[in-house]
N, C-alpha and C. Protein backbone atom coordinates (compact mmCIF):
# COMPACT_ATOMS: atom_id res chain seq x y z
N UNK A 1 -5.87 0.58 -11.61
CA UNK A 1 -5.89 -0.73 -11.00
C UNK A 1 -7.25 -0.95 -10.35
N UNK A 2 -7.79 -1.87 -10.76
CA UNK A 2 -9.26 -2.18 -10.12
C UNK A 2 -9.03 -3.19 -8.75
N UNK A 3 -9.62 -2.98 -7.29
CA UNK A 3 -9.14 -3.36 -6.29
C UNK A 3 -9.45 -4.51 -6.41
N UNK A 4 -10.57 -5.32 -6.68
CA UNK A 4 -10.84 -6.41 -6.48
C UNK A 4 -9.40 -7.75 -6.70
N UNK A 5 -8.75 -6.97 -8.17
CA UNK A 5 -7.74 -8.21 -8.37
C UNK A 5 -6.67 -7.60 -8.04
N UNK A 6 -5.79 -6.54 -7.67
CA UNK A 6 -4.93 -5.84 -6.82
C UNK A 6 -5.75 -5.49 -5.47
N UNK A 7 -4.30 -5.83 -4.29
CA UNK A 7 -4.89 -5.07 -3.48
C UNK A 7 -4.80 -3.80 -3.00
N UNK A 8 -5.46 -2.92 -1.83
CA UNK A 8 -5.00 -1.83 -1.75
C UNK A 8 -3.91 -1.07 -1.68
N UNK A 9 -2.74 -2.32 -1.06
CA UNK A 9 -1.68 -1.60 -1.04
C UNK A 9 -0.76 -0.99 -2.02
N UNK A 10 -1.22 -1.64 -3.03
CA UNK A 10 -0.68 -1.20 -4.46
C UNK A 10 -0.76 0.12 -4.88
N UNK A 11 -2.57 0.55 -4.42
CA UNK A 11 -3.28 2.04 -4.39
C UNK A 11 -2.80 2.78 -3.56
N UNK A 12 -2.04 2.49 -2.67
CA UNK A 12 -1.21 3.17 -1.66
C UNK A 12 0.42 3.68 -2.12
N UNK A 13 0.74 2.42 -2.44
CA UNK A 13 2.19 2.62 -2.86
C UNK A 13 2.03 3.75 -4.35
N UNK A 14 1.26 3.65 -5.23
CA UNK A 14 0.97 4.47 -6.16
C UNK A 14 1.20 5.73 -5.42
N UNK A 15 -0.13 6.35 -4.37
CA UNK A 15 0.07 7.69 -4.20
C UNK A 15 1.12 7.93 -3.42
N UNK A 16 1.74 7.13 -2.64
CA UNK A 16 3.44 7.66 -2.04
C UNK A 16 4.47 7.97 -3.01
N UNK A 17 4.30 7.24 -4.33
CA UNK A 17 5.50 7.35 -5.39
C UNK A 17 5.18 9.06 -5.87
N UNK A 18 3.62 9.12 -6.70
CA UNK A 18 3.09 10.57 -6.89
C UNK A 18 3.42 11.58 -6.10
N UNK A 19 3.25 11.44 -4.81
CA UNK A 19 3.69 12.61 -3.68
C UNK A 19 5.19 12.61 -3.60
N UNK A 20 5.75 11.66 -3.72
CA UNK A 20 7.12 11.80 -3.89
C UNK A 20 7.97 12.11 -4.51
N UNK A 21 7.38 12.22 -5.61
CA UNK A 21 7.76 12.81 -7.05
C UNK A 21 7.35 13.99 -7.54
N UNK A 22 5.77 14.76 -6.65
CA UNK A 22 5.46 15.91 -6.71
C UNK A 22 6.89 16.74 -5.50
N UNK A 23 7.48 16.01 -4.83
CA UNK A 23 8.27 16.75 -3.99
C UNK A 23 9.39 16.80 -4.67
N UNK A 24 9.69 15.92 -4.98
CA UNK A 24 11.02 16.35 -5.75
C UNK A 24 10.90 17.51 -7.06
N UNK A 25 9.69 17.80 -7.20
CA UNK A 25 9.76 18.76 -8.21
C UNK A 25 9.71 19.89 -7.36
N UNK A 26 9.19 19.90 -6.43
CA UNK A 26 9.24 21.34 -5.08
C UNK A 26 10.17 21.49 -4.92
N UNK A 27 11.21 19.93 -4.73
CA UNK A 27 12.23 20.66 -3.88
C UNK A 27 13.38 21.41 -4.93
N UNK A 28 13.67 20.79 -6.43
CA UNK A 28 14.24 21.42 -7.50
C UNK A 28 13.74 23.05 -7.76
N UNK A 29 13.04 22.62 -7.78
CA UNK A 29 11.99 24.84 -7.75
C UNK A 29 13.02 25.47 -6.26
N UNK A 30 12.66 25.00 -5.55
CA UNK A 30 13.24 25.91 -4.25
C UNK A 30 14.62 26.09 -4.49
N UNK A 31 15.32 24.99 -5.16
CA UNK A 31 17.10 24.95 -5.17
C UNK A 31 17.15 26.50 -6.10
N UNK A 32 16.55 25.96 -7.66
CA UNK A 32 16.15 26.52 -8.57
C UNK A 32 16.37 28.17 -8.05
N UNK A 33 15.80 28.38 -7.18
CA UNK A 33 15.13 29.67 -6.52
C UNK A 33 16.00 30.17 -5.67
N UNK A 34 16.74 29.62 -5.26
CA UNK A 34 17.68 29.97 -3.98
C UNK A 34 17.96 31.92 -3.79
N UNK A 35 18.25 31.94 -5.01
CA UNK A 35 19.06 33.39 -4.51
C UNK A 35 17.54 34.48 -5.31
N UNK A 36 16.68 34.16 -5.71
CA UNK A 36 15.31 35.04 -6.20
C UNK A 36 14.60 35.27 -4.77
N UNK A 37 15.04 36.99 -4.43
CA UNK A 37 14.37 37.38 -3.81
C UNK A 37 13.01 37.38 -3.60
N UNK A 38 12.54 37.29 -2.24
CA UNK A 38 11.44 36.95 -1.80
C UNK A 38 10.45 35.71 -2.30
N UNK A 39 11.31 35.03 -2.56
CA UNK A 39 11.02 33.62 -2.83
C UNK A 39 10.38 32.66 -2.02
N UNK A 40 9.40 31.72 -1.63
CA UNK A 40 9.18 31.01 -0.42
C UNK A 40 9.22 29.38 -0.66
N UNK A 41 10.14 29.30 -0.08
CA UNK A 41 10.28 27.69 -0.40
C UNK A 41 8.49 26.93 -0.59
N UNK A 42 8.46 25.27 -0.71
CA UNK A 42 7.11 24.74 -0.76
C UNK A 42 8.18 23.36 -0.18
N UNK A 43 7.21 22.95 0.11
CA UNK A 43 7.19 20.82 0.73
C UNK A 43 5.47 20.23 0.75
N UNK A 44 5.55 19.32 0.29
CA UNK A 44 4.78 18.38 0.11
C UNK A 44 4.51 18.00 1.71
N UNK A 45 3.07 18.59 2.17
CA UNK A 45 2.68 18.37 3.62
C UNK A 45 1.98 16.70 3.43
N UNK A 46 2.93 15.88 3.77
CA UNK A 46 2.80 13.94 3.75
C UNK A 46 2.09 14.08 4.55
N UNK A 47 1.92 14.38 5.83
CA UNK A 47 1.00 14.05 7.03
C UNK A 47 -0.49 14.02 6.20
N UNK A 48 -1.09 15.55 6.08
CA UNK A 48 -1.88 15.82 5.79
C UNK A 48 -2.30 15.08 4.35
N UNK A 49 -1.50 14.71 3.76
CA UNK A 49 -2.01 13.95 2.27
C UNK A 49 -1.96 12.49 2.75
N UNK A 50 -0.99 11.96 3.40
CA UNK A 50 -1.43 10.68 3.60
C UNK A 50 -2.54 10.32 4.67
N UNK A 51 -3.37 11.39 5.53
CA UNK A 51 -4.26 11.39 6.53
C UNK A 51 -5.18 11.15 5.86
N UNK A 52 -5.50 11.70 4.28
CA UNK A 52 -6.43 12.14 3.37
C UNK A 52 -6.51 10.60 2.43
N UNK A 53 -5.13 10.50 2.09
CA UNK A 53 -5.58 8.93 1.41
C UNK A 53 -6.23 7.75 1.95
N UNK A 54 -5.58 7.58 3.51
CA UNK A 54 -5.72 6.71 4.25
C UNK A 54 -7.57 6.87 4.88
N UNK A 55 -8.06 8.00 5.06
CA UNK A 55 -9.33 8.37 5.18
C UNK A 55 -9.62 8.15 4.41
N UNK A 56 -9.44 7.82 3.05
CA UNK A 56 -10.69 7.20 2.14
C UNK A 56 -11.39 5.79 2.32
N UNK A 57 -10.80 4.81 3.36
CA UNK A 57 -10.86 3.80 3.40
C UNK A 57 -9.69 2.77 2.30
N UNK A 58 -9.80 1.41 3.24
CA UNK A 58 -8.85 0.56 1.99
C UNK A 58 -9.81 -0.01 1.72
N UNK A 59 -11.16 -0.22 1.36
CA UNK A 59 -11.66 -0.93 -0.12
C UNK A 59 -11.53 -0.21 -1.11
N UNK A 60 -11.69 1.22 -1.12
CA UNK A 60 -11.22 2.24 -2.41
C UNK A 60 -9.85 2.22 -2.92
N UNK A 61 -10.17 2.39 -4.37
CA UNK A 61 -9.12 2.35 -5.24
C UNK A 61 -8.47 3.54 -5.24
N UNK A 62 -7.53 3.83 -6.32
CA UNK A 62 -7.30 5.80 -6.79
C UNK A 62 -8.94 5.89 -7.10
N UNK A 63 -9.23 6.90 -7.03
CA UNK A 63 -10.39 7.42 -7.10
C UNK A 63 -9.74 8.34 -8.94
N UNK A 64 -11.11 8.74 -9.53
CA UNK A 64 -11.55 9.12 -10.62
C UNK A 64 -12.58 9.79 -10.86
N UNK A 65 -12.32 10.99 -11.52
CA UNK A 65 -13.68 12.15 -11.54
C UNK A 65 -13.38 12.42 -12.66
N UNK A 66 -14.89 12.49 -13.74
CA UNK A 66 -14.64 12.99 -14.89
C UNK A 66 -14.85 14.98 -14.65
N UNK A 67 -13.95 15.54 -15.54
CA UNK A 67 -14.01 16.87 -15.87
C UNK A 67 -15.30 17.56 -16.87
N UNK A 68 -15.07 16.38 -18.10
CA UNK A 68 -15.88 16.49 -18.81
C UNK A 68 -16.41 15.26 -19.75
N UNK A 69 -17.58 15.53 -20.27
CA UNK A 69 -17.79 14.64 -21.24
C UNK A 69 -16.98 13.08 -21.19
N UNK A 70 -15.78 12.92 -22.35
CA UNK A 70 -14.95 12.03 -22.29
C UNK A 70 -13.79 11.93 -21.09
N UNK A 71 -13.39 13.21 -20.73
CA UNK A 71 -12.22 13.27 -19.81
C UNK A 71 -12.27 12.73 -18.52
N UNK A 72 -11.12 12.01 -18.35
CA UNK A 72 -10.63 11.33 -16.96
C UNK A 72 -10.09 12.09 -16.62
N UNK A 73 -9.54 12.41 -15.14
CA UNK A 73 -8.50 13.13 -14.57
C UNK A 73 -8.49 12.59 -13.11
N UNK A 74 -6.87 12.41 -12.90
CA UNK A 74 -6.49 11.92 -11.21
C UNK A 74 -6.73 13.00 -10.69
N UNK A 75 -7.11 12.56 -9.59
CA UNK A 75 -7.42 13.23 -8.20
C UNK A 75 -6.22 13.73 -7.29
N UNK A 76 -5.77 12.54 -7.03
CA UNK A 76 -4.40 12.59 -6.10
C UNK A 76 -3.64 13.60 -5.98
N UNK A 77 -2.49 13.26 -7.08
CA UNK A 77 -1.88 13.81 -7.33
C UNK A 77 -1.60 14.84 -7.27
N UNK A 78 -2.70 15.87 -7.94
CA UNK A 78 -2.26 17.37 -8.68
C UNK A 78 -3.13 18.25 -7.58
N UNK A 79 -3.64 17.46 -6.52
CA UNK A 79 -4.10 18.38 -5.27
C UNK A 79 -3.32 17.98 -4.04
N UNK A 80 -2.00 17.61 -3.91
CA UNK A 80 -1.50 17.55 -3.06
C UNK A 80 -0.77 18.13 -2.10
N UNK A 81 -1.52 18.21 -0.58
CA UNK A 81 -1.52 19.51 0.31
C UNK A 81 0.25 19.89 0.30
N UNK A 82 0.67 21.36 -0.26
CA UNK A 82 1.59 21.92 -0.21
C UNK A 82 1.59 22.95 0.81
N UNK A 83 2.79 22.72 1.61
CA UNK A 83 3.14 24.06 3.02
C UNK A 83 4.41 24.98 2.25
N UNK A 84 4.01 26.32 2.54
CA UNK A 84 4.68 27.36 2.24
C UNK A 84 5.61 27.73 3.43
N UNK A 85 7.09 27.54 2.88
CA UNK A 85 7.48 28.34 4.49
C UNK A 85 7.90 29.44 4.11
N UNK A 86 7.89 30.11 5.74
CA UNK A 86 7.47 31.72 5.37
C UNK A 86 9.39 31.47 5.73
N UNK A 87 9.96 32.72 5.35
CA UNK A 87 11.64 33.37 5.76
C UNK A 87 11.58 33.69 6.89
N UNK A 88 13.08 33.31 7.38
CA UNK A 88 13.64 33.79 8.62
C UNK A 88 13.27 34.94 8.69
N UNK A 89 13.14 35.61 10.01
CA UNK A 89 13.37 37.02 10.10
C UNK A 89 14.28 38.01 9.82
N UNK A 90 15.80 37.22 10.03
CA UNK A 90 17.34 37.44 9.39
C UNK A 90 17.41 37.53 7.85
N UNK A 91 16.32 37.18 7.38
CA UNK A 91 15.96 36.80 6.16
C UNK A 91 16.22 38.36 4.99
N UNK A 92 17.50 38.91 4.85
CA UNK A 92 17.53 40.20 3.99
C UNK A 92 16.07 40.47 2.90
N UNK A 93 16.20 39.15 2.50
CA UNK A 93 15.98 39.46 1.11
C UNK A 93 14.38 38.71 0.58
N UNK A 94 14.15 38.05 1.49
CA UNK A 94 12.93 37.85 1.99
C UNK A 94 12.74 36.08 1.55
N UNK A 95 13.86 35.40 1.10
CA UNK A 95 13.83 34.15 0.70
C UNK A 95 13.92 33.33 1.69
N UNK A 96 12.87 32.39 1.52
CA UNK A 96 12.66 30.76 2.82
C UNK A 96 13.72 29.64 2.62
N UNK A 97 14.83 29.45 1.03
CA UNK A 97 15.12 28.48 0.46
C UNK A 97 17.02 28.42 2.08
N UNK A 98 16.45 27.48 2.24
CA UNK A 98 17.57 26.87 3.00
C UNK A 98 18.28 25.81 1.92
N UNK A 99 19.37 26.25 1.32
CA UNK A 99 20.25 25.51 0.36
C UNK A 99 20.87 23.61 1.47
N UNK A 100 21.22 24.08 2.42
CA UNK A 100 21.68 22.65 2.80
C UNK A 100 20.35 21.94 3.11
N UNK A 101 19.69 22.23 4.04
CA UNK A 101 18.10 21.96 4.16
C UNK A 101 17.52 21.23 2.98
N UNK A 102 17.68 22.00 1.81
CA UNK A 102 17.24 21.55 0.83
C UNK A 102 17.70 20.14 -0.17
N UNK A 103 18.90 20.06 0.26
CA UNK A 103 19.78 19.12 0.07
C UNK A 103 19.40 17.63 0.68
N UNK A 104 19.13 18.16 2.08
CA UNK A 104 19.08 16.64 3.19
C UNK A 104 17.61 16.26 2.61
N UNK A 105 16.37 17.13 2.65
CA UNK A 105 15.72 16.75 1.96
C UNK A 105 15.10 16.20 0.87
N UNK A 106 15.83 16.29 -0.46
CA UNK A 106 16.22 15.89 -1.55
C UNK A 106 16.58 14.30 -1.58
N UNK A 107 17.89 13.95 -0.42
CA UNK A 107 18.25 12.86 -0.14
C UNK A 107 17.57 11.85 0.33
N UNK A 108 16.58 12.42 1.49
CA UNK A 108 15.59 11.60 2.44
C UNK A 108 14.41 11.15 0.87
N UNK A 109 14.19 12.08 0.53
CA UNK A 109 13.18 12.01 -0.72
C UNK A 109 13.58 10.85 -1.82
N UNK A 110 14.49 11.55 -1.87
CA UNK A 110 15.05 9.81 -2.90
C UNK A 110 15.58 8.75 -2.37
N UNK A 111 15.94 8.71 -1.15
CA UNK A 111 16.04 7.27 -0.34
C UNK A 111 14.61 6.57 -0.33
N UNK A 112 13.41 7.46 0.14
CA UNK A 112 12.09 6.89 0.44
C UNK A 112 11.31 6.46 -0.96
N UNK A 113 11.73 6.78 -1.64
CA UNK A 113 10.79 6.76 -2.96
C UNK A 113 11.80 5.18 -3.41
N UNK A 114 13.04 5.48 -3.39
CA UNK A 114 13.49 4.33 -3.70
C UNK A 114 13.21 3.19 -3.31
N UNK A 115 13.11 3.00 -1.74
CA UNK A 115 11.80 1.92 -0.93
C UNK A 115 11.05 1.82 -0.93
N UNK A 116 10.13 2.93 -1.67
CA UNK A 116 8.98 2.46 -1.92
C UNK A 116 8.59 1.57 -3.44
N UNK A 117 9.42 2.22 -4.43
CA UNK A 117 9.85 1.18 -5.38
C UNK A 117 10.00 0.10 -5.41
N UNK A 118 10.81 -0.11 -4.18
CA UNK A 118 11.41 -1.63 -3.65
C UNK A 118 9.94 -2.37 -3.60
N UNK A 119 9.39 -2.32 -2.36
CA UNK A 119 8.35 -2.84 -1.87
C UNK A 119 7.27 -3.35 -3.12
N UNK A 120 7.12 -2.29 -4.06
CA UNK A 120 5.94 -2.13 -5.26
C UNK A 120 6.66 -3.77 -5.71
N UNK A 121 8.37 -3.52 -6.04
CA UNK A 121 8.36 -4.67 -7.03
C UNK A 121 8.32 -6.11 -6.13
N UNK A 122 8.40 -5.82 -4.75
CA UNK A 122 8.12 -7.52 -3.99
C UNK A 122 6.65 -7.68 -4.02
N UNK A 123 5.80 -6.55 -4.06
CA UNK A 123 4.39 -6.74 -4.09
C UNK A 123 4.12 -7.16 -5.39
N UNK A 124 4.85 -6.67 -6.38
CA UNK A 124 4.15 -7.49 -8.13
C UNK A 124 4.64 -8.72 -8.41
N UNK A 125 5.57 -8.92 -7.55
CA UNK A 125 6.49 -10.10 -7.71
C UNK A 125 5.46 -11.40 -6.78
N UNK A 126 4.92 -10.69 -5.65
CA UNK A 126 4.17 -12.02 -5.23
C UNK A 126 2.93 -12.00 -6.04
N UNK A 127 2.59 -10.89 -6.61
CA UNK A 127 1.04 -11.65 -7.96
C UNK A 127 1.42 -12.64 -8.95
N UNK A 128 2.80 -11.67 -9.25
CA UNK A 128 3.61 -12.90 -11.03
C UNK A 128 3.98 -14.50 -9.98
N UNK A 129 4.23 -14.54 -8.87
CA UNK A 129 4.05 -15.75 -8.54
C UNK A 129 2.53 -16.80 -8.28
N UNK A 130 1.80 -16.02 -8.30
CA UNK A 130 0.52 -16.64 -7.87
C UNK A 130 -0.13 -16.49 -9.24
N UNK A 131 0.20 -15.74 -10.02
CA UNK A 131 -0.26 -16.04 -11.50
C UNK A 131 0.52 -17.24 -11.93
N UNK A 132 1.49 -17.51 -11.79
CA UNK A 132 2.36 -18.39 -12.31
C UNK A 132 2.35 -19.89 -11.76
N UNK A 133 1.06 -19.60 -10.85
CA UNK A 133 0.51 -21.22 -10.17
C UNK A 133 1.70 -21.84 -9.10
N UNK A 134 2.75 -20.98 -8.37
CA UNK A 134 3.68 -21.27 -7.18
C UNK A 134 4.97 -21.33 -8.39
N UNK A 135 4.70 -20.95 -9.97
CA UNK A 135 6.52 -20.95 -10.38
C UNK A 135 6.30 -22.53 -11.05
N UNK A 136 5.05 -23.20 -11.12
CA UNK A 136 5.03 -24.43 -11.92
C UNK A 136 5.08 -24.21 -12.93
């Protein structure tokens, strides 16, 4: 999306959906993992990634770095700050995965992503109106 004719918030709502969707793949691994000893759960540290988006400024778009030659590759996404938690001390077997924990989280995760969905489609919905000259 080039900012000039979107605005930033669009570039925003993008990387909340990405981070949100990189978590839900954390949090399936950890379920995944539950009973694999010495296992350590992961979560998607939001603070720290959205401190990082929001520090880029809002005239910037997603940002873009070539790898090579022809290649594009996102930025965002596939560096997004992950926290390791370490196991209880009670912890036999040396695993971090809190099964209900993991659950409420899961839920909060797909409630938020679902609002953020929401929002994306009232935000495209007021361009298709202003493209559409007020719906004349």
């Amino acid at each position: 999306m080039t900012s000039k004719l979107f605005d930033p918030v669009l570039s925003r709502l993008q990387n909340s959906l990405d981070l949100r969707l990189k978590q839900q793949g954390l949090v399936s691994s950890n379920i995944a993992n539950s009973n694999t000893p010495g296992y350590h759960a992961q979560r998607v540290d939001f603070k720290a990634a959205f401190d990082r988006v929001f520090s880029q400024g809002l005239e910037s778009g997603p940002m873009m770095r070539a790898a090579r030659g022809g290649h594009m590759l996102p930025e965002d996404s596939e560096t997004a700050p992950v926290r390791t938690i370490k196991p209880q001390a009670w912890a036999e077997d040396g695993n971090s995965v809190n099964a209900e924990e993991e659950m409420v989280i899961l839920a909060e995760n797909n409630l938020l992503y679902n609002a953020t969905i929401e929002v994306l489609k009232r935000r495209l919905g007021m361009l298709e109106y202003a493209a559409s000259d007020g719906g004349r």
